[in-house]
Protein backbone atom coordinates (compact mmCIF):
# COMPACT_ATOMS: atom_id res chain seq x y z
CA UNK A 1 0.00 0.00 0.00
CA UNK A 2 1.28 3.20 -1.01
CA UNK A 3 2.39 6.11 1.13
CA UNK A 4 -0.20 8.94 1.71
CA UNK A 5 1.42 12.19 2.32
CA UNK A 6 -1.28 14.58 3.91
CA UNK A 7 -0.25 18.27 4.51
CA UNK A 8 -2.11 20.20 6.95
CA UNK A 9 -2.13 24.21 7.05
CA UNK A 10 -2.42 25.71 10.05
CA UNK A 11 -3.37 29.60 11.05
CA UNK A 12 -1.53 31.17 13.42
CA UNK A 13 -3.37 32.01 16.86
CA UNK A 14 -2.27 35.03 18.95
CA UNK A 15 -3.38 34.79 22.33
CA UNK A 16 -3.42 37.99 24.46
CA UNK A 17 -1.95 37.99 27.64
CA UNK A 18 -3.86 39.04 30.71
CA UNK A 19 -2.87 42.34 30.80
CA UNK A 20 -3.94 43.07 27.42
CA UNK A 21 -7.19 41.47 27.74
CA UNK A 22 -7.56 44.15 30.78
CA UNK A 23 -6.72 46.81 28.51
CA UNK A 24 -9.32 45.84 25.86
CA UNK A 25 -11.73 45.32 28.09
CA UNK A 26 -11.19 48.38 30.22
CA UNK A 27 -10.97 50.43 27.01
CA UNK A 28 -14.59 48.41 26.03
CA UNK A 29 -16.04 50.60 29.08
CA UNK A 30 -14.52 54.00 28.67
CA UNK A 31 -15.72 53.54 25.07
CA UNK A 32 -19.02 53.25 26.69
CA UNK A 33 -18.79 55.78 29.09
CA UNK A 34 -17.86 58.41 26.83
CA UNK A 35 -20.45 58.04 24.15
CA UNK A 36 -23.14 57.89 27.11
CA UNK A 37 -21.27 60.78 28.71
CA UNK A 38 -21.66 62.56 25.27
CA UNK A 39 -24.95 62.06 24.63
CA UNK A 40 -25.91 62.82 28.80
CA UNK A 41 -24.15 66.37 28.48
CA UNK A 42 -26.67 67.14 25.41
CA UNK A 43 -29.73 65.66 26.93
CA UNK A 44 -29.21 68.13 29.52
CA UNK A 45 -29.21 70.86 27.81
CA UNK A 46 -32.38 69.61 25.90
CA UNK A 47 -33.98 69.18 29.00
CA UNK A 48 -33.12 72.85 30.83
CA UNK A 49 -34.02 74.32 27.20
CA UNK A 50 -37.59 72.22 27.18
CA UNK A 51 -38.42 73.12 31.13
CA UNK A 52 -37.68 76.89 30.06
CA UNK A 53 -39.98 76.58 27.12
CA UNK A 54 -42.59 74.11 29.19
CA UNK A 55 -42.58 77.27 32.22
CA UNK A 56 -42.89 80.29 30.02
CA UNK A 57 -46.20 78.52 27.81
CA UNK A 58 -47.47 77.16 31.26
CA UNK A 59 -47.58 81.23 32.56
CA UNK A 60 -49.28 82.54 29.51
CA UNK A 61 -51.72 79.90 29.70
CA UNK A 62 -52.18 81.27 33.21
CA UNK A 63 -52.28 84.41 32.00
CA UNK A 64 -54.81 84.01 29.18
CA UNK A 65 -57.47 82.05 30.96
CA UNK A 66 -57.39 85.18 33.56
CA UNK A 67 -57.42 87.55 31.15
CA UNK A 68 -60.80 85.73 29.69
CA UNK A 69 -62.31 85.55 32.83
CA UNK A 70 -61.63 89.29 33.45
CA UNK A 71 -62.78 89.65 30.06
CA UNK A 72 -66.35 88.14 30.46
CA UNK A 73 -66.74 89.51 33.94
CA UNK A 74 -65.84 92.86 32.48
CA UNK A 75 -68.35 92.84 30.09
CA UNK A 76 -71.08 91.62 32.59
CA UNK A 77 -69.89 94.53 34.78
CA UNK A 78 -70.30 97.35 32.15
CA UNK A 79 -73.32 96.32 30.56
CA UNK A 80 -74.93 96.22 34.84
CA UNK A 81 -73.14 99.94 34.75
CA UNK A 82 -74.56 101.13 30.90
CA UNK A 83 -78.31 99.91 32.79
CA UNK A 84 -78.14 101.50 35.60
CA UNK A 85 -77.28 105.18 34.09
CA UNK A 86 -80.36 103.93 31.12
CA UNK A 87 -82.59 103.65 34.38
CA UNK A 88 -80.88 107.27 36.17
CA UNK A 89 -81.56 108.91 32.66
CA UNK A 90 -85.35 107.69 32.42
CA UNK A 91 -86.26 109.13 35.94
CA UNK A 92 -84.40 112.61 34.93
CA UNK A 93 -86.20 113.15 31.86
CA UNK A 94 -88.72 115.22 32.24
CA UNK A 95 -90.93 114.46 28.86
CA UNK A 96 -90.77 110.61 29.34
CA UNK A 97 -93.85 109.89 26.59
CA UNK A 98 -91.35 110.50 24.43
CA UNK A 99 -88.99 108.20 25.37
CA UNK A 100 -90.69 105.21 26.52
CA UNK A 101 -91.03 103.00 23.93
CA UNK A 102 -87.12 103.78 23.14
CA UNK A 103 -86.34 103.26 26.71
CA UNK A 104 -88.13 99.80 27.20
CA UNK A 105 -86.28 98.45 23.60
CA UNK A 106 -82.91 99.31 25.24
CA UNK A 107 -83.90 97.04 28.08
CA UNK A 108 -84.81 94.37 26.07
CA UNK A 109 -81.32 94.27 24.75
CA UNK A 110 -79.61 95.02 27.98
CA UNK A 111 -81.19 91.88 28.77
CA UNK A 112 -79.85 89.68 26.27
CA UNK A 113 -76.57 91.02 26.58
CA UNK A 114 -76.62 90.44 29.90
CA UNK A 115 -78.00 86.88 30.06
CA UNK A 116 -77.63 85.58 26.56
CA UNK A 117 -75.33 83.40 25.05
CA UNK A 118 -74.53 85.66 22.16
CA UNK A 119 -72.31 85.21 18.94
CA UNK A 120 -69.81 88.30 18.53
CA UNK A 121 -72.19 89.25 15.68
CA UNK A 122 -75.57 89.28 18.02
CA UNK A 123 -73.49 91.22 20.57
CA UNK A 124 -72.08 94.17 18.21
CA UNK A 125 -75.25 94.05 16.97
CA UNK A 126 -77.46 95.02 19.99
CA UNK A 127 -74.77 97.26 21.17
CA UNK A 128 -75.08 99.09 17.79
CA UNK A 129 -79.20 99.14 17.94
CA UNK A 130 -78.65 100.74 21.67
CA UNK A 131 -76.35 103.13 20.58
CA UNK A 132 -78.84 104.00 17.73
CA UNK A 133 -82.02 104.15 20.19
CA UNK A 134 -79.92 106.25 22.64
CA UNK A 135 -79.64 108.88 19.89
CA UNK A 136 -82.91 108.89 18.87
CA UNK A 137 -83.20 109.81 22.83
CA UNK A 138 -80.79 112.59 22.65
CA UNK A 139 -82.59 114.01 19.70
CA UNK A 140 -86.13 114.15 22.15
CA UNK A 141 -84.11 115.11 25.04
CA UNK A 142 -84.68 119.25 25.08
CA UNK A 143 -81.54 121.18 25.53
CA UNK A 144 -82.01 122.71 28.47
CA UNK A 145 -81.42 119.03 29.95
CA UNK A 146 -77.79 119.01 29.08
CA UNK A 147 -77.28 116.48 32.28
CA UNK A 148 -79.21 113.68 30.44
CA UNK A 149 -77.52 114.16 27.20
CA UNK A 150 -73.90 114.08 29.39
CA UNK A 151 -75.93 110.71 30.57
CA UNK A 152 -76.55 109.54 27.21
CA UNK A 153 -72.63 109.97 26.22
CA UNK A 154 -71.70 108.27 28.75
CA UNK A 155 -73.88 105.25 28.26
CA UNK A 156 -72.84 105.28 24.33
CA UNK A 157 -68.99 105.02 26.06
CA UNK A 158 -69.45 102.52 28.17
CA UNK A 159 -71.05 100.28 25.45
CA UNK A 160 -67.91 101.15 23.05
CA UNK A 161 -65.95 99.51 25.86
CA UNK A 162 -67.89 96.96 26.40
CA UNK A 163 -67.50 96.07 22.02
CA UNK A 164 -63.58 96.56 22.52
CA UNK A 165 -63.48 94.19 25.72
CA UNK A 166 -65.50 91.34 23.14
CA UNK A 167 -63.14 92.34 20.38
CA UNK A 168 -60.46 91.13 22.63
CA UNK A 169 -62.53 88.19 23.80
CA UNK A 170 -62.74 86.86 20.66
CA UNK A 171 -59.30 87.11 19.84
CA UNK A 172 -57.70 85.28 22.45
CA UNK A 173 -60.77 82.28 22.76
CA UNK A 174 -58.62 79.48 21.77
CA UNK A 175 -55.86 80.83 22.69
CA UNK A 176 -55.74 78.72 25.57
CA UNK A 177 -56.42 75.60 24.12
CA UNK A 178 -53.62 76.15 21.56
CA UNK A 179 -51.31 76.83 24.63
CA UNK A 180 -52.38 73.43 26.73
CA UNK A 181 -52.09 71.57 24.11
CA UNK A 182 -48.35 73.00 23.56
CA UNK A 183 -47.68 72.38 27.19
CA UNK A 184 -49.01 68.74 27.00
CA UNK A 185 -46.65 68.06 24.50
CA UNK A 186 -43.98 69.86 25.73
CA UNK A 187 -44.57 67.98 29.61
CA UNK A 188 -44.10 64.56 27.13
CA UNK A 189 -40.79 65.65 25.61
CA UNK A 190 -39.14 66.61 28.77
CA UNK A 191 -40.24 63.53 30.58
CA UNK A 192 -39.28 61.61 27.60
CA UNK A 193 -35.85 62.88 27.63
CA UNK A 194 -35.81 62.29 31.59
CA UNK A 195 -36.01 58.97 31.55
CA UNK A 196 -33.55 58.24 28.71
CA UNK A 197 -31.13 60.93 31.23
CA UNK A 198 -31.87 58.48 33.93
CA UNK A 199 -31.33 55.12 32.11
CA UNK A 200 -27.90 57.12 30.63
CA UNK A 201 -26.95 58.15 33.89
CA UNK A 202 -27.39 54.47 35.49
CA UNK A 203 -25.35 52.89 32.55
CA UNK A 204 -22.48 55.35 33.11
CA UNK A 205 -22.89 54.30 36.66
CA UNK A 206 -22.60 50.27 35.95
CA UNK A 207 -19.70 51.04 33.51
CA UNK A 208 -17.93 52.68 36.16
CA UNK A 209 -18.06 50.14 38.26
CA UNK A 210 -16.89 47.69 35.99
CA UNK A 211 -14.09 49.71 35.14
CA UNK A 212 -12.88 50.16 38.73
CA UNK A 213 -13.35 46.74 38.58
CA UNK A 214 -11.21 45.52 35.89
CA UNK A 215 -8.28 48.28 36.87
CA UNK A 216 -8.15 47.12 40.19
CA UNK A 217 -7.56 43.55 38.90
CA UNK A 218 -4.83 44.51 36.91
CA UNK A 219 -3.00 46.27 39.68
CA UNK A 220 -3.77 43.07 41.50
CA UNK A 221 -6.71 44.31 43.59
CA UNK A 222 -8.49 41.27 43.21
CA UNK A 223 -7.25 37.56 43.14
């Protein structure tokens, strides 16, 4: 039977030594560490900047939803003040035949304003017929009563502010709703980011330790 030669090729292995498998895997953590590090430091920042943001839209909701309950109570407040003076000017007028069917239309509308839930459009409106019927009572007013017109102005002012103060109403409405709804989302982000800055932060922590761990070993810290 013949000879059978039979060549084998082998790869050279390079084992590490124990010092340089300390190395790698001490380096393996501060890798780690770093790039968690790195990624903490701008987290942070993310987070102060969406608190900041989170506080100021929290305060002008605040703000707002005062401001629309000042708003309504305003208007409430100015149209009990507008008839009040439309009941001072009735009992100062002398003629009041004149007057009386003007006078009782007026209250009809001071009513509604006052009680009603009116569109903007309903609520200029009546303020406008007012201000119209109010004229028509300055017209029958004679002028010898200057005191009643002075009355009269001030009743047509009044109303004017009362139209500004549901000017401004409307404007800011939803307002509010815009602004809860950005500080919903912007409570979500932070507390997003707050709990990948605590995982971060605990990760950092276990690499650490395993790092103190593996350095001590080499120094021969641990047998």
């Amino acid at each position: 039977m013949p000879d059978t030669e039979t060549e084998e090729t082998n790869t050279p292995v390079t084992l590490l030594d124990d010092s340089e498998l300390l190395s790698i895997v001490i380096e393996k953590h501060n890798h780690f560490m770093g790039e968690y590090s790195s990624e903490l430091n701008d987290l942070e920042e993310k987070i102060g900047a969406g608190r900041f943001e989170y506080n100021r839209v929290t305060k002008e909701l605040e703000a707002l939803e005062t401001r629309l309950v000042v708003l309504k109570e305003k208007r409430h407040q100015l149209y009990f003040q507008a008839g009040k003076l439309r009941l001072k000017l009735l009992e100062n007028i002398s003629d009041k035949g004149k007057i009386q069917h003007l006078e009782s239309e007026i209250g009809n509308l001071e009513s509604k304003l006052q009680n009603a839930n009116l569109s903007s459009s309903e609520e200029y409106g009546y303020i406008d017929r007012i201000k119209s019927l109010l004229k028509e009572i300055i017209d029958n007013v004679p002028d010898n009563e200057m005191a009643q017109q002075a009355t009269v102005s001030s009743i047509l002012d009044i109303l004017e502010t009362a139209k500004a103060a549901r000017g401004e109403l409307d404007e800011i409405l939803n307002a509010p709703d815009e602004h809860r709804k950005e500080s919903i989302a912007l409570k979500q982000e932070v507390e997003d980011q707050e709990a990948r800055s605590a995982w971060l932060k605990r990760r950092i922590g276990l690499h650490k330790e395993a790092q103190g761990y593996w350095e001590n070993v080499g120094t021969g810290g641990c047998q």
